[in-house]
C-alpha atoms as a PDB file:
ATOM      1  CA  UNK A   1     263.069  55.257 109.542  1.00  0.00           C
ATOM      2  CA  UNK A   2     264.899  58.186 109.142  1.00  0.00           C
ATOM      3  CA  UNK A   3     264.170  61.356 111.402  1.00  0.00           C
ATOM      4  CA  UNK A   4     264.418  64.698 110.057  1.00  0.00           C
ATOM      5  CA  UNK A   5     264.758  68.164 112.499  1.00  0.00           C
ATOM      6  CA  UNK A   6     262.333  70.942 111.833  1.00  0.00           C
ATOM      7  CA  UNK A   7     263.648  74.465 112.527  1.00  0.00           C
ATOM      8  CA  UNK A   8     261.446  77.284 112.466  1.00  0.00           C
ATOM      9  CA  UNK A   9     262.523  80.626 112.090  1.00  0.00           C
ATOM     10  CA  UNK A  10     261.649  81.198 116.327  1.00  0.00           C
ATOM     11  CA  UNK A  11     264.324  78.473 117.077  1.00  0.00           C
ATOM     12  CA  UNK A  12     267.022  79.683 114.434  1.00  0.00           C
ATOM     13  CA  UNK A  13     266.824  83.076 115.776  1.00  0.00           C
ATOM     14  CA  UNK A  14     267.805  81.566 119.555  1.00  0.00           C
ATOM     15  CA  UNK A  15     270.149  79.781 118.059  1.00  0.00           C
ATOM     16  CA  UNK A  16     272.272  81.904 115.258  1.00  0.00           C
ATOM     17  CA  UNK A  17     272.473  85.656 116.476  1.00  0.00           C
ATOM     18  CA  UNK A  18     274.418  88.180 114.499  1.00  0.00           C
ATOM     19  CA  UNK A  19     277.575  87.435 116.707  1.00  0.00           C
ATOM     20  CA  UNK A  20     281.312  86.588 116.319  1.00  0.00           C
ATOM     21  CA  UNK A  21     280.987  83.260 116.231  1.00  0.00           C
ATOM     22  CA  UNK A  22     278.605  83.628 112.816  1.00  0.00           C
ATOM     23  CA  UNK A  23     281.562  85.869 111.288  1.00  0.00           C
ATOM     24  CA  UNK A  24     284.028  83.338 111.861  1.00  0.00           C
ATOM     25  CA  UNK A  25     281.882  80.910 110.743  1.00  0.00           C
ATOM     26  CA  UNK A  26     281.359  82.219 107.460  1.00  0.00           C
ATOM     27  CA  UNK A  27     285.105  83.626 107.264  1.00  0.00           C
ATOM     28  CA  UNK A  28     285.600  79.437 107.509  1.00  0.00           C
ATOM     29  CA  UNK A  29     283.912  79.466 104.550  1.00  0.00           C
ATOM     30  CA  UNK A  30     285.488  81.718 102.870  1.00  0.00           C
ATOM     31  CA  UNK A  31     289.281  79.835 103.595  1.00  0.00           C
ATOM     32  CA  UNK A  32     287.746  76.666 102.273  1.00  0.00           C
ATOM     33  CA  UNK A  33     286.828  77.909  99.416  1.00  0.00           C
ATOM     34  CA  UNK A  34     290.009  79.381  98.217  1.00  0.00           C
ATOM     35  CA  UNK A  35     291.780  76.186  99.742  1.00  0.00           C
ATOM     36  CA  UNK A  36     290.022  74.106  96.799  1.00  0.00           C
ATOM     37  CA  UNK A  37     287.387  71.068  96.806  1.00  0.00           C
ATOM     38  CA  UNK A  38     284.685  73.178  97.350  1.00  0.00           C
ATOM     39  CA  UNK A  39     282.252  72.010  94.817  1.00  0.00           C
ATOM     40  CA  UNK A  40     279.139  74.927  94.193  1.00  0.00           C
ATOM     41  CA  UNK A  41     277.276  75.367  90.818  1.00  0.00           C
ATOM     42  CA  UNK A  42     276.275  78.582  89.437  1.00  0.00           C
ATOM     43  CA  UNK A  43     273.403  80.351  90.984  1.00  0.00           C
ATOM     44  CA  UNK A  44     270.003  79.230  89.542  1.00  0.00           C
ATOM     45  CA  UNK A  45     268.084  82.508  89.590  1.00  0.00           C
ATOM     46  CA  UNK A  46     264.632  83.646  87.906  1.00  0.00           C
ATOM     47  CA  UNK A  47     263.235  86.829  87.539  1.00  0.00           C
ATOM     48  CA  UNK A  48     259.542  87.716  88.239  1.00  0.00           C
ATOM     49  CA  UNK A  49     259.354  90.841  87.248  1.00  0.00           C
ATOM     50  CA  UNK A  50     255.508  90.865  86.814  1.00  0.00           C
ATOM     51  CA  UNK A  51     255.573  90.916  90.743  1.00  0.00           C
ATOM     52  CA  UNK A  52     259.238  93.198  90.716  1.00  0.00           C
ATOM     53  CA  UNK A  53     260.652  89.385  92.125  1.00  0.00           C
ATOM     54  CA  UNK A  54     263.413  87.124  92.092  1.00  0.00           C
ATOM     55  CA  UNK A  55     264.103  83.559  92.822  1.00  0.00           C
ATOM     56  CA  UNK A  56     267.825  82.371  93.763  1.00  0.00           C
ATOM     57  CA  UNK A  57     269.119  79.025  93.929  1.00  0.00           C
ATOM     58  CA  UNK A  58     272.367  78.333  95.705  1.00  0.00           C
ATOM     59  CA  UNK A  59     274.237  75.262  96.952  1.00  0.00           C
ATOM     60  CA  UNK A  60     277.772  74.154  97.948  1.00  0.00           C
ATOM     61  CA  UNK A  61     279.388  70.858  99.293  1.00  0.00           C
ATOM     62  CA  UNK A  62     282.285  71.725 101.409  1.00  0.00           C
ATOM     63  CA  UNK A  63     284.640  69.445 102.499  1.00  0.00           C
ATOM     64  CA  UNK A  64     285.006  68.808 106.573  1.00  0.00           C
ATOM     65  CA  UNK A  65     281.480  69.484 106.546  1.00  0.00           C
ATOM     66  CA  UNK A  66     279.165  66.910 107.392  1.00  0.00           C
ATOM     67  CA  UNK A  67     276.044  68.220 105.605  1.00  0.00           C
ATOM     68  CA  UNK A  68     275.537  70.239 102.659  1.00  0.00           C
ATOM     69  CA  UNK A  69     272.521  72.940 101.956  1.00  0.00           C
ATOM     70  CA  UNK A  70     270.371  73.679  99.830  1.00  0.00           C
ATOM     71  CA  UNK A  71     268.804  77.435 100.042  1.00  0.00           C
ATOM     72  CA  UNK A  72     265.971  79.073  98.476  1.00  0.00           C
ATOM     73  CA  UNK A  73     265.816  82.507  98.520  1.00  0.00           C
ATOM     74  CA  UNK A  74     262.954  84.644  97.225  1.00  0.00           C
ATOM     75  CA  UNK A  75     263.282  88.610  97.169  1.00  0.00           C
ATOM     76  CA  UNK A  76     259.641  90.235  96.074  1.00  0.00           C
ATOM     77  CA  UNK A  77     260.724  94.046  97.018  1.00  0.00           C
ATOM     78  CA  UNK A  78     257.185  95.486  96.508  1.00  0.00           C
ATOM     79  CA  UNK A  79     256.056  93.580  99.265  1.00  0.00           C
ATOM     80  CA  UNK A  80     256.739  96.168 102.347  1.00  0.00           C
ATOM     81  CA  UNK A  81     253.552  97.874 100.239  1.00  0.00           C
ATOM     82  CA  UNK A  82     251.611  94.994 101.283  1.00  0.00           C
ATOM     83  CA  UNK A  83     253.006  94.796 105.287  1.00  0.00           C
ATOM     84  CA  UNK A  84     255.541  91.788 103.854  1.00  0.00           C
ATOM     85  CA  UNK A  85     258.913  91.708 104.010  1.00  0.00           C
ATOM     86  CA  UNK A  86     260.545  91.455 100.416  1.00  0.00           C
ATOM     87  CA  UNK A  87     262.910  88.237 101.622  1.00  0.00           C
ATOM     88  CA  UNK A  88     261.597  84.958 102.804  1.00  0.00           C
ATOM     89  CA  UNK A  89     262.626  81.381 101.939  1.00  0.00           C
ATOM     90  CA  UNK A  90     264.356  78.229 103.346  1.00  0.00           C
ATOM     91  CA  UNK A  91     267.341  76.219 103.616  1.00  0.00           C
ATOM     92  CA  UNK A  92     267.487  72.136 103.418  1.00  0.00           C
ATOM     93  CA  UNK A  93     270.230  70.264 104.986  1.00  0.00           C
ATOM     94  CA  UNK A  94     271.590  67.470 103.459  1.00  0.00           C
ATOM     95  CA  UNK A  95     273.938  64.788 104.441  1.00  0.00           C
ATOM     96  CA  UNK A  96     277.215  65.088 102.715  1.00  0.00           C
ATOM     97  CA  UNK A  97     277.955  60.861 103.233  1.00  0.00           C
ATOM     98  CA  UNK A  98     274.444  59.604 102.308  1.00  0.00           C
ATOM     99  CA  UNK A  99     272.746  62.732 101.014  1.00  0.00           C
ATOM    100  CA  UNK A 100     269.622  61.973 103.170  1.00  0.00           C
ATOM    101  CA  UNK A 101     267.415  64.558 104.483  1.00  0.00           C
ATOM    102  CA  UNK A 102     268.306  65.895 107.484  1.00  0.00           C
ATOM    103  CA  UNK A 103     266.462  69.325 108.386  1.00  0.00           C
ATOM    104  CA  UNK A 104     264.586  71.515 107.284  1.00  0.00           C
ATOM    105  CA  UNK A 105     265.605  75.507 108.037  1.00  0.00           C
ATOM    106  CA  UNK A 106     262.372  77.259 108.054  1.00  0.00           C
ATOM    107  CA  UNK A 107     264.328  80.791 108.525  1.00  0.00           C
ATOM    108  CA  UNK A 108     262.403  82.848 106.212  1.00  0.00           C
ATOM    109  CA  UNK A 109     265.358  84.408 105.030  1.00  0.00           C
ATOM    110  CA  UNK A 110     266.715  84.941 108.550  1.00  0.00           C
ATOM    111  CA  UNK A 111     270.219  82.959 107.882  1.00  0.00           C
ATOM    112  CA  UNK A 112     270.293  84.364 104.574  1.00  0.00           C
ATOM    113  CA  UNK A 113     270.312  88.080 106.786  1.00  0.00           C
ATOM    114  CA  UNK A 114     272.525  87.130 108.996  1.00  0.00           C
ATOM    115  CA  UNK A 115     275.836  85.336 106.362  1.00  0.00           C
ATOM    116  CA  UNK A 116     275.010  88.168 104.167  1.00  0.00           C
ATOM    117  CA  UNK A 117     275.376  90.562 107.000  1.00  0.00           C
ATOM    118  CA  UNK A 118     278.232  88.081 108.305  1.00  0.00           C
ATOM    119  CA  UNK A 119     280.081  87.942 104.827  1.00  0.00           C
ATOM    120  CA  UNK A 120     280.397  91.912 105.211  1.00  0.00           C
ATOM    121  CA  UNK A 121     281.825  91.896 108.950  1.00  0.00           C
ATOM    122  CA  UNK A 122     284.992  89.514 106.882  1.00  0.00           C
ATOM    123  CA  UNK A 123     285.109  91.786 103.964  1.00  0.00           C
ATOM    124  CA  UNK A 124     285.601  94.512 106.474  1.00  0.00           C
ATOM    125  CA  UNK A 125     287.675  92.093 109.132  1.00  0.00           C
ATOM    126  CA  UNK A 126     290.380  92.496 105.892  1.00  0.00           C
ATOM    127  CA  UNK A 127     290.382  94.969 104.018  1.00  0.00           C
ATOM    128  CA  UNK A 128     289.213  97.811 106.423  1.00  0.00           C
ATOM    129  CA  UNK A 129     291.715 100.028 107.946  1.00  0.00           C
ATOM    130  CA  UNK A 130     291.922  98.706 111.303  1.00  0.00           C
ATOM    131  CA  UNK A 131     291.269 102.219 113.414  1.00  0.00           C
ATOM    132  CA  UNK A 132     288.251 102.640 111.073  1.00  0.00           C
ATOM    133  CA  UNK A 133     285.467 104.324 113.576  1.00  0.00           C
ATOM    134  CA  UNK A 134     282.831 105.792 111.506  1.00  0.00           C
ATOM    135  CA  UNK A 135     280.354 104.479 108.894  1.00  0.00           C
ATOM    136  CA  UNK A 136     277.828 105.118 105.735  1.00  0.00           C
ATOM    137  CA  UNK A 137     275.048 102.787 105.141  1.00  0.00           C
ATOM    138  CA  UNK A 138     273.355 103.506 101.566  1.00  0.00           C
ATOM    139  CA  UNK A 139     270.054 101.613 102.413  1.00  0.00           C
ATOM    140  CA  UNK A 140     267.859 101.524 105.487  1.00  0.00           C
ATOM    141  CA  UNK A 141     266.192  98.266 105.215  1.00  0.00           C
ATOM    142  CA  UNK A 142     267.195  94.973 106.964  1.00  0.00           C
ATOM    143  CA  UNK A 143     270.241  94.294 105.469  1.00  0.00           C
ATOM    144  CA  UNK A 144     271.460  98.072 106.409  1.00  0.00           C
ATOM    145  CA  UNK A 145     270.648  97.617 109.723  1.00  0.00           C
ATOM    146  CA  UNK A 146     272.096  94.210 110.338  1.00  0.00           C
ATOM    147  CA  UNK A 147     275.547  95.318 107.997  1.00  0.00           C
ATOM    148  CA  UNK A 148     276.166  98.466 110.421  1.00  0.00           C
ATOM    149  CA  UNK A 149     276.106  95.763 113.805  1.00  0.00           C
ATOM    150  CA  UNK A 150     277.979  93.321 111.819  1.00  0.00           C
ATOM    151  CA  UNK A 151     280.795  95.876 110.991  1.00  0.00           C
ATOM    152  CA  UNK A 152     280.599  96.688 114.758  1.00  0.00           C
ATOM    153  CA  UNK A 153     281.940  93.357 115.702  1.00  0.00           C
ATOM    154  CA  UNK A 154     284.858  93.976 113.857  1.00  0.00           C
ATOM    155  CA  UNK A 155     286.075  97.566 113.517  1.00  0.00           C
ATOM    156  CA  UNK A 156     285.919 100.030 116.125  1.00  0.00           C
ATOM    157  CA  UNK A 157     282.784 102.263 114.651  1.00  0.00           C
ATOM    158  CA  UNK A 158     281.921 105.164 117.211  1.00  0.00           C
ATOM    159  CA  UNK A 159     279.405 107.097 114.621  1.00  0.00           C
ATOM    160  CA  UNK A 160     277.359 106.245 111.281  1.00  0.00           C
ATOM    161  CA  UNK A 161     275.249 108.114 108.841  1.00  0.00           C
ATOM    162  CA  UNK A 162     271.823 106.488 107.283  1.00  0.00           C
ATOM    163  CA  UNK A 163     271.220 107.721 104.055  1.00  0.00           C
ATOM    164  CA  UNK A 164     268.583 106.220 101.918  1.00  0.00           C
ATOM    165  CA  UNK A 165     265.644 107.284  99.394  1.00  0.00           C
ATOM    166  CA  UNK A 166     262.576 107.227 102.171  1.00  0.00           C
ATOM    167  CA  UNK A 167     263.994 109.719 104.786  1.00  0.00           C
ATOM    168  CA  UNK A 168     261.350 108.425 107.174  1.00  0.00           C
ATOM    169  CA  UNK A 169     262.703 104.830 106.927  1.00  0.00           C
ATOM    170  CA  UNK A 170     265.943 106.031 107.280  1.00  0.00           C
ATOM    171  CA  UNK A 171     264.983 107.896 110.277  1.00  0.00           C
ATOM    172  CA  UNK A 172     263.727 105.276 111.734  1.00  0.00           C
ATOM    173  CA  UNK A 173     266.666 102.856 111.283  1.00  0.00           C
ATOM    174  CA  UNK A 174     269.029 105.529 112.979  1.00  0.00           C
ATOM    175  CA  UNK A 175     266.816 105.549 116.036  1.00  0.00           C
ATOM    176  CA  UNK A 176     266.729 101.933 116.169  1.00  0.00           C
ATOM    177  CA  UNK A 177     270.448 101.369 115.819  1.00  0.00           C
ATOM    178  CA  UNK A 178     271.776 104.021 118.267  1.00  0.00           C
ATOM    179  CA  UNK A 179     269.565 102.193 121.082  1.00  0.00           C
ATOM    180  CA  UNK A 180     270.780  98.802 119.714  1.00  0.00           C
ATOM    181  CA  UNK A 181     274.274  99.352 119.294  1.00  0.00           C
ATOM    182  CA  UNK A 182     274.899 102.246 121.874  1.00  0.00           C
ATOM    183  CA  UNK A 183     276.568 104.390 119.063  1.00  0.00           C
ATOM    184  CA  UNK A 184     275.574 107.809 117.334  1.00  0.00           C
ATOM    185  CA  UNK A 185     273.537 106.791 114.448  1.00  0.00           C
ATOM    186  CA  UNK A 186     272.672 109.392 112.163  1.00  0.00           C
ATOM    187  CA  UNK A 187     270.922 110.315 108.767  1.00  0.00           C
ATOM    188  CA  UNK A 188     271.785 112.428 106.098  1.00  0.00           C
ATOM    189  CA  UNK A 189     269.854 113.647 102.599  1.00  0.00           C
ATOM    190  CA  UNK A 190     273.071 114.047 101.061  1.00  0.00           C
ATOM    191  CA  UNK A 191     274.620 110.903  99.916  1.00  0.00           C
ATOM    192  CA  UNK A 192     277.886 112.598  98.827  1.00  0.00           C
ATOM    193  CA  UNK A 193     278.377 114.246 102.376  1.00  0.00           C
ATOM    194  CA  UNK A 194     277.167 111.060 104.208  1.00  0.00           C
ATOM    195  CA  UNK A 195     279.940 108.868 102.319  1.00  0.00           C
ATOM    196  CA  UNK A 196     282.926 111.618 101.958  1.00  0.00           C
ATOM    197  CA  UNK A 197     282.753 112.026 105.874  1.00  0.00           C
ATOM    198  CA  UNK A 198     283.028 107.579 106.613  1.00  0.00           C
ATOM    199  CA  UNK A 199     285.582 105.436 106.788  1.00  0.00           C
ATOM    200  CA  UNK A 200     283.684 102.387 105.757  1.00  0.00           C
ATOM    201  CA  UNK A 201     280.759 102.470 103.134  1.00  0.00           C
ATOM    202  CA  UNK A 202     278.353  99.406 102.603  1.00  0.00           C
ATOM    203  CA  UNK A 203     275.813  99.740 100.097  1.00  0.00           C
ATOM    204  CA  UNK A 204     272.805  97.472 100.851  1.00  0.00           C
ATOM    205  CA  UNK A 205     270.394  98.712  98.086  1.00  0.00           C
ATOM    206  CA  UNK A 206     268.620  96.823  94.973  1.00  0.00           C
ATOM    207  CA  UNK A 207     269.571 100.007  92.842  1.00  0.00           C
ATOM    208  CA  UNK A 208     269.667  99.375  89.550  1.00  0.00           C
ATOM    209  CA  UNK A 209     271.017 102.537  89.073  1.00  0.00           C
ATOM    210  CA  UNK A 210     274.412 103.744  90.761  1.00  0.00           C
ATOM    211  CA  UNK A 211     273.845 105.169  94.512  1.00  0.00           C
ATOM    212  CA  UNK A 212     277.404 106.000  94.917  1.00  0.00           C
ATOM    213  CA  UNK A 213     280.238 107.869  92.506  1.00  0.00           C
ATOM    214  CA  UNK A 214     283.200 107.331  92.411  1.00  0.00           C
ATOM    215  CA  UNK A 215     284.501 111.085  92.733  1.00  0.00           C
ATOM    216  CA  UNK A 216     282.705 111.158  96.332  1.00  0.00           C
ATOM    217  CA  UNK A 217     285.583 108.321  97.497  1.00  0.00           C
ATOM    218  CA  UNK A 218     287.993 109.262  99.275  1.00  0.00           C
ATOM    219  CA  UNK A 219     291.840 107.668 100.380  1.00  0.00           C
ATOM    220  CA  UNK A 220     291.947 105.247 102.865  1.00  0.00           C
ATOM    221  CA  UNK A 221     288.127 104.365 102.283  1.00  0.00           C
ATOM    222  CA  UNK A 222     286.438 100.889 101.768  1.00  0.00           C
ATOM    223  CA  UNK A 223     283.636  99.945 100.307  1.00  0.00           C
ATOM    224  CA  UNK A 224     281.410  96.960 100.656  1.00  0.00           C
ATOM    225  CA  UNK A 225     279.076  96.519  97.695  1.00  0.00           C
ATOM    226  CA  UNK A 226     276.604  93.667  98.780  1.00  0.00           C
ATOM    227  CA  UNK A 227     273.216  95.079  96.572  1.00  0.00           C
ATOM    228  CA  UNK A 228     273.964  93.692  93.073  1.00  0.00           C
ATOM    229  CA  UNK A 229     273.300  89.998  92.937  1.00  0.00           C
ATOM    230  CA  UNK A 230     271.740  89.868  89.177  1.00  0.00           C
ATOM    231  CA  UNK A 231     272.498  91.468  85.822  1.00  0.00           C
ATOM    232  CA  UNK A 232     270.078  93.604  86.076  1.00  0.00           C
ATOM    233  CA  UNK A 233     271.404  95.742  89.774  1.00  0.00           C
ATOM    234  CA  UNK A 234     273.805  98.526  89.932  1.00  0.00           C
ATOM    235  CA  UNK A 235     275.067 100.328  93.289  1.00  0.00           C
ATOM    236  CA  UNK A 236     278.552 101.502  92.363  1.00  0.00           C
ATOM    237  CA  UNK A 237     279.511 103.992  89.342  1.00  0.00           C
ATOM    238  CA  UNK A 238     281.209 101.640  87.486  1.00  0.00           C
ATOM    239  CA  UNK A 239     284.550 104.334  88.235  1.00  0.00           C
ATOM    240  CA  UNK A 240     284.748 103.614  91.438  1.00  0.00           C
ATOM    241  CA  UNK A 241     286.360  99.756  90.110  1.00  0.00           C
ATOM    242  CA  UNK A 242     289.110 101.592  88.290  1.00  0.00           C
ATOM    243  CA  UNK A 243     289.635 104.532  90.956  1.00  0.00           C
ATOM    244  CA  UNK A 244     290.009 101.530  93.491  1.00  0.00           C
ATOM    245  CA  UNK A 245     293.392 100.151  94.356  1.00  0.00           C
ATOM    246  CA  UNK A 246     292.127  96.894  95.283  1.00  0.00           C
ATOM    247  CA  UNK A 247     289.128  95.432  93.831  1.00  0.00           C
ATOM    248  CA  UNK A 248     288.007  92.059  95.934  1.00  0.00           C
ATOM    249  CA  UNK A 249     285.079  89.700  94.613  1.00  0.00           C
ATOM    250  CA  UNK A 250     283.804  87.456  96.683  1.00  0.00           C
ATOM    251  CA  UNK A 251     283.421  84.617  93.837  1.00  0.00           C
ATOM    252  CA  UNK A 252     285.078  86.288  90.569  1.00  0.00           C
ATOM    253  CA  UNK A 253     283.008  84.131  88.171  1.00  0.00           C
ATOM    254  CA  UNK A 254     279.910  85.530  90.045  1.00  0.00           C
ATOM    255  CA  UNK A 255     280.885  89.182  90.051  1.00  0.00           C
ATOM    256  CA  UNK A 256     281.905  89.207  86.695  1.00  0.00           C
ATOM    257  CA  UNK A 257     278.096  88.289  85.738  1.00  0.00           C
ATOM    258  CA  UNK A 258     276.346  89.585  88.366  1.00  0.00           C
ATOM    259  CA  UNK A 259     278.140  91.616  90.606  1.00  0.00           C
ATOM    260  CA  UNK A 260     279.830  95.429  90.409  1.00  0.00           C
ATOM    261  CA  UNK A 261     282.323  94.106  88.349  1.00  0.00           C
ATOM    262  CA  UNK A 262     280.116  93.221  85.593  1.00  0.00           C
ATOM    263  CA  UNK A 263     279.085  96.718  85.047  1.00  0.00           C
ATOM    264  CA  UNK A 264     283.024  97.879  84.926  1.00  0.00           C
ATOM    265  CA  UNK A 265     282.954  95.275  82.466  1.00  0.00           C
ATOM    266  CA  UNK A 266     280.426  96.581  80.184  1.00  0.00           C
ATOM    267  CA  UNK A 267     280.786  99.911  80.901  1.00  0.00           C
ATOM    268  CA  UNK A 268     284.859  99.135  79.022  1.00  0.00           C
ATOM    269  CA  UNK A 269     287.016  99.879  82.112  1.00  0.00           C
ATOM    270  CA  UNK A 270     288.006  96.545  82.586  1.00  0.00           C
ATOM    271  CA  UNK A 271     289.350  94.025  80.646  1.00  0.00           C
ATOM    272  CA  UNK A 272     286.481  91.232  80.850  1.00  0.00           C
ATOM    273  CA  UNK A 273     288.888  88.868  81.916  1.00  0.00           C
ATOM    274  CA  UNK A 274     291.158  90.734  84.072  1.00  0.00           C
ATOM    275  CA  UNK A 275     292.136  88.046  87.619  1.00  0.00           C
ATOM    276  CA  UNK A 276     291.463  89.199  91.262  1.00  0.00           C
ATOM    277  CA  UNK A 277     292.246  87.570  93.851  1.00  0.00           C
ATOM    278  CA  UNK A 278     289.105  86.158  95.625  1.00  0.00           C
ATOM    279  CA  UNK A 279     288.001  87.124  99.187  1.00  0.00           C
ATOM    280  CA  UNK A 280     288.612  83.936 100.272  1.00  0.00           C
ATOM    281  CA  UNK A 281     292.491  84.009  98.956  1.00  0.00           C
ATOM    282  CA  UNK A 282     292.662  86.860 101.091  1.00  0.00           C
ATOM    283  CA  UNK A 283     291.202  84.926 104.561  1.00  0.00           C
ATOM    284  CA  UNK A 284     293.523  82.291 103.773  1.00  0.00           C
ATOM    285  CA  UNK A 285     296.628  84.868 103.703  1.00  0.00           C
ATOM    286  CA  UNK A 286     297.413  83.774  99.758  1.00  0.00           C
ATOM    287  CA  UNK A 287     296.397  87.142  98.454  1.00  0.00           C
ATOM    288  CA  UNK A 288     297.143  90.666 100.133  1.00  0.00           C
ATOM    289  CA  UNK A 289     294.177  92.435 101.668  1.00  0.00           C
ATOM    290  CA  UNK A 290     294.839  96.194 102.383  1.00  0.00           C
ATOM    291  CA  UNK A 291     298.356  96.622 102.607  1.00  0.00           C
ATOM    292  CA  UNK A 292     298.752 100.587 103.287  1.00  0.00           C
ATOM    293  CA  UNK A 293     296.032 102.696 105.231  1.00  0.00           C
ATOM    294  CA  UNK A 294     295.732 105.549 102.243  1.00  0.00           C
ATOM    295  CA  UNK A 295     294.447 102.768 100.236  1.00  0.00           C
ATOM    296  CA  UNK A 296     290.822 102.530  98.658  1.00  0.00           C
ATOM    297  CA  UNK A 297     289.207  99.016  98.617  1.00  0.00           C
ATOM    298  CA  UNK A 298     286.321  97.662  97.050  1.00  0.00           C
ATOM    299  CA  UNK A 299     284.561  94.074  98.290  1.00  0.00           C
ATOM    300  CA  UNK A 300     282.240  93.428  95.583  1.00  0.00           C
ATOM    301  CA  UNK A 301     279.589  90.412  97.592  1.00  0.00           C
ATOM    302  CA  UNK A 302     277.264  88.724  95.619  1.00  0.00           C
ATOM    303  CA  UNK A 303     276.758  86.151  97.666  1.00  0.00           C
ATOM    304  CA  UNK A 304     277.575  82.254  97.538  1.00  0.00           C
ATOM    305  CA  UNK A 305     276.919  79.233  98.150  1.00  0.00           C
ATOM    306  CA  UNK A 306     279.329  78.228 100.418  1.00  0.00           C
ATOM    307  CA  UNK A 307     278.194  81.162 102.879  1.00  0.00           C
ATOM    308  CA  UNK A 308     274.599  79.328 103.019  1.00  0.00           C
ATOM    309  CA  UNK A 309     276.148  75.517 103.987  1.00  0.00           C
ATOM    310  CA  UNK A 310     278.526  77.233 106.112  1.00  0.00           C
ATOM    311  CA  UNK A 311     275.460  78.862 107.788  1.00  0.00           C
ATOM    312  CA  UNK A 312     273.046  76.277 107.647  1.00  0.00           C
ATOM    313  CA  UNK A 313     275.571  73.646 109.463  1.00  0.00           C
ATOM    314  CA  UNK A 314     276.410  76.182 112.065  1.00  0.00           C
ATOM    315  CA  UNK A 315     272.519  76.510 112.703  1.00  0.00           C
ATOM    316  CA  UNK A 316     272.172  72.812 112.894  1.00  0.00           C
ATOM    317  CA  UNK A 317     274.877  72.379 115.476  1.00  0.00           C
ATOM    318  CA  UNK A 318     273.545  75.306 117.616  1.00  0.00           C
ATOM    319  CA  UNK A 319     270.465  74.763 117.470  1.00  0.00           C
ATOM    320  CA  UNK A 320     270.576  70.617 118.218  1.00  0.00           C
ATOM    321  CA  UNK A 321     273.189  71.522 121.539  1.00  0.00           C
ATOM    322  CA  UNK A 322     270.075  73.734 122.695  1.00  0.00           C
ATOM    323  CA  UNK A 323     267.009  71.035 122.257  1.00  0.00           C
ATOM    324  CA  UNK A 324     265.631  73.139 119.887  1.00  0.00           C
ATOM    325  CA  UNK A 325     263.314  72.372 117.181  1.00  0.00           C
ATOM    326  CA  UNK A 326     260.856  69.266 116.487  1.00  0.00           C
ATOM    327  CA  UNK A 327     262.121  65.546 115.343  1.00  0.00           C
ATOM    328  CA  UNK A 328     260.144  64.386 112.524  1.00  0.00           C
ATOM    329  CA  UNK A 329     260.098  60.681 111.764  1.00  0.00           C
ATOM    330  CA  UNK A 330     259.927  59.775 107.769  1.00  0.00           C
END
């Protein structure tokens, strides 16, 4: 009989904080990636747009791993109107040997939160200046707040601005995250002010209209884009690609159809095929990250599979060194 570990979201939150050791483990992720054998389809996604909903698929077998996942990810974003949060979902681990069942992640989006948040602390790890000290979050819901402590971990950020289309929610998040993370958290009603005065911008919205122009960047600025992850979602003025002097998917096949890139693409400022050099080229030191401070950089993160078995494996390990969880005989 084969015995199968149940992990509830209770026991992956003990087990996986928002830490260093889940931004290096998703910066491994990255490196294997661009270091080939990696095998991860295209994202299955549907749309639900009776219920303003999506449903994403994603997967990856990586090698040295000894399982693979498979995640689930549901995003309903009316459902703070109804006291829900708009992410939920689960991951399944699978053996990479036998591809028997091995556990079931009952996370409810929780290790989706924290590799997405994790995915921006690498983005930043490279191609942030590395005296970088103050931050603008575009966004004031989970993601904003967890993106701000991730970029904490890896860039010395003394002050950050809020801005977001609910003042009260923004509000709310800077009170939260100046107790949390012992830094001056602020808010602002003016994007343009709130992103002309930070060295680091992450935009953490499901815009489907741009929340950021390109004339409010600045030299020396980066810019994580992590919102669009379908063809439908727009953060970034499609400018800001071409006023950038180094443009970084995470997954250039995924950017260029769902990503910032893709409205660059459409919008005719770049060549639909144009080559950049992954994220994970960059990790692996194949590809220059920032190379002088005046510099503007763009990460554009839609998010991949790779990040969710890197995740998901590093959960499993955790988790089974604390006792956590219940065995389940099958």
């Amino acid at each position: 009989m084969a015995e199968i570990k149940i992990l509830t979201e209770a026991d992956l939150r003990k087990a996986v904080p928002l830490d260093l050791d889940a931004v290096d483990c998703v910066e491994r992720g990255f490196h294997a990636l661009a270091a080939g054998g990696v095998v991860m389809p295209p994202i299955l996604s549907m749309a639900i747009e009776a219920s303003n909903g999506e449903v994403d698929v994603k997967t990856a077998y990586v090698p040295g791993l000894d399982s693979f996942a498979l995640k689930v990810s549901p995003g309903f974003f009316d459902n703070p109107k109804l006291g829900l949060p708009s992410t939920s979902g689960l991951m399944i681990l699978f053996s990479a040997r036998t591809g028997m069942l091995e556990a079931l992640l009952l996370d409810n989006g929780y290790l989706t939160d924290v590799r997405t948040a994790a995915a921006g602390a690498v983005a930043a790890r490279h191609l942030a200046r590395e005296n970088a000290s103050t931050a603008c979050i575009l966004g004031s819901g989970m993601q904003a707040r967890l993106q701000l402590k991730a970029l904490t971990l890896v860039r010395p950020i003394r002050t950050a601005t809020i801005w977001a289309r609910d003042p009260e929610k923004a509000g709310r998040a800077a009170k939260d995250l100046t107790t949390e993370l012992g830094i001056e958290v602020g808010t602002s009603n003016d994007a343009a002010e709130a992103v002309a005065g930070a060295d680091v911008i992450v935009t953490t919205t499901p815009a489907t209209e741009p929340v950021l122009r390109a004339d409010w960047l600045r030299s020396g600025q980066h810019v994580t884009a992590m919102g669009s992850d379908q063809e439908h979602k727009n953060e970034l003025d499609p400018s800001c690609l071409s006023r950038a002097d180094l443009y970084v998917p995470d997954r250039l096949s995924q950017t260029r159809l769902l990503g910032e890139l893709r409205s660059a693409v459409a919008a005719g400022l770049i060549p639909a095929q144009t080559d950049f050099a992954e994220l994970g080229a960059i990790v692996a030191g194949a590809a220059p990250g920032r190379t002088e401070p005046d510099q503007i950089t763009i990460a554009d993160l839609t998010g991949t599979g790779v990040q969710d078995t890197a995740i998901a494996t590093h959960a499993w390990q955790r988790a089974s060194h604390a006792g956590l969880g219940t065995n389940l005989e099958s």
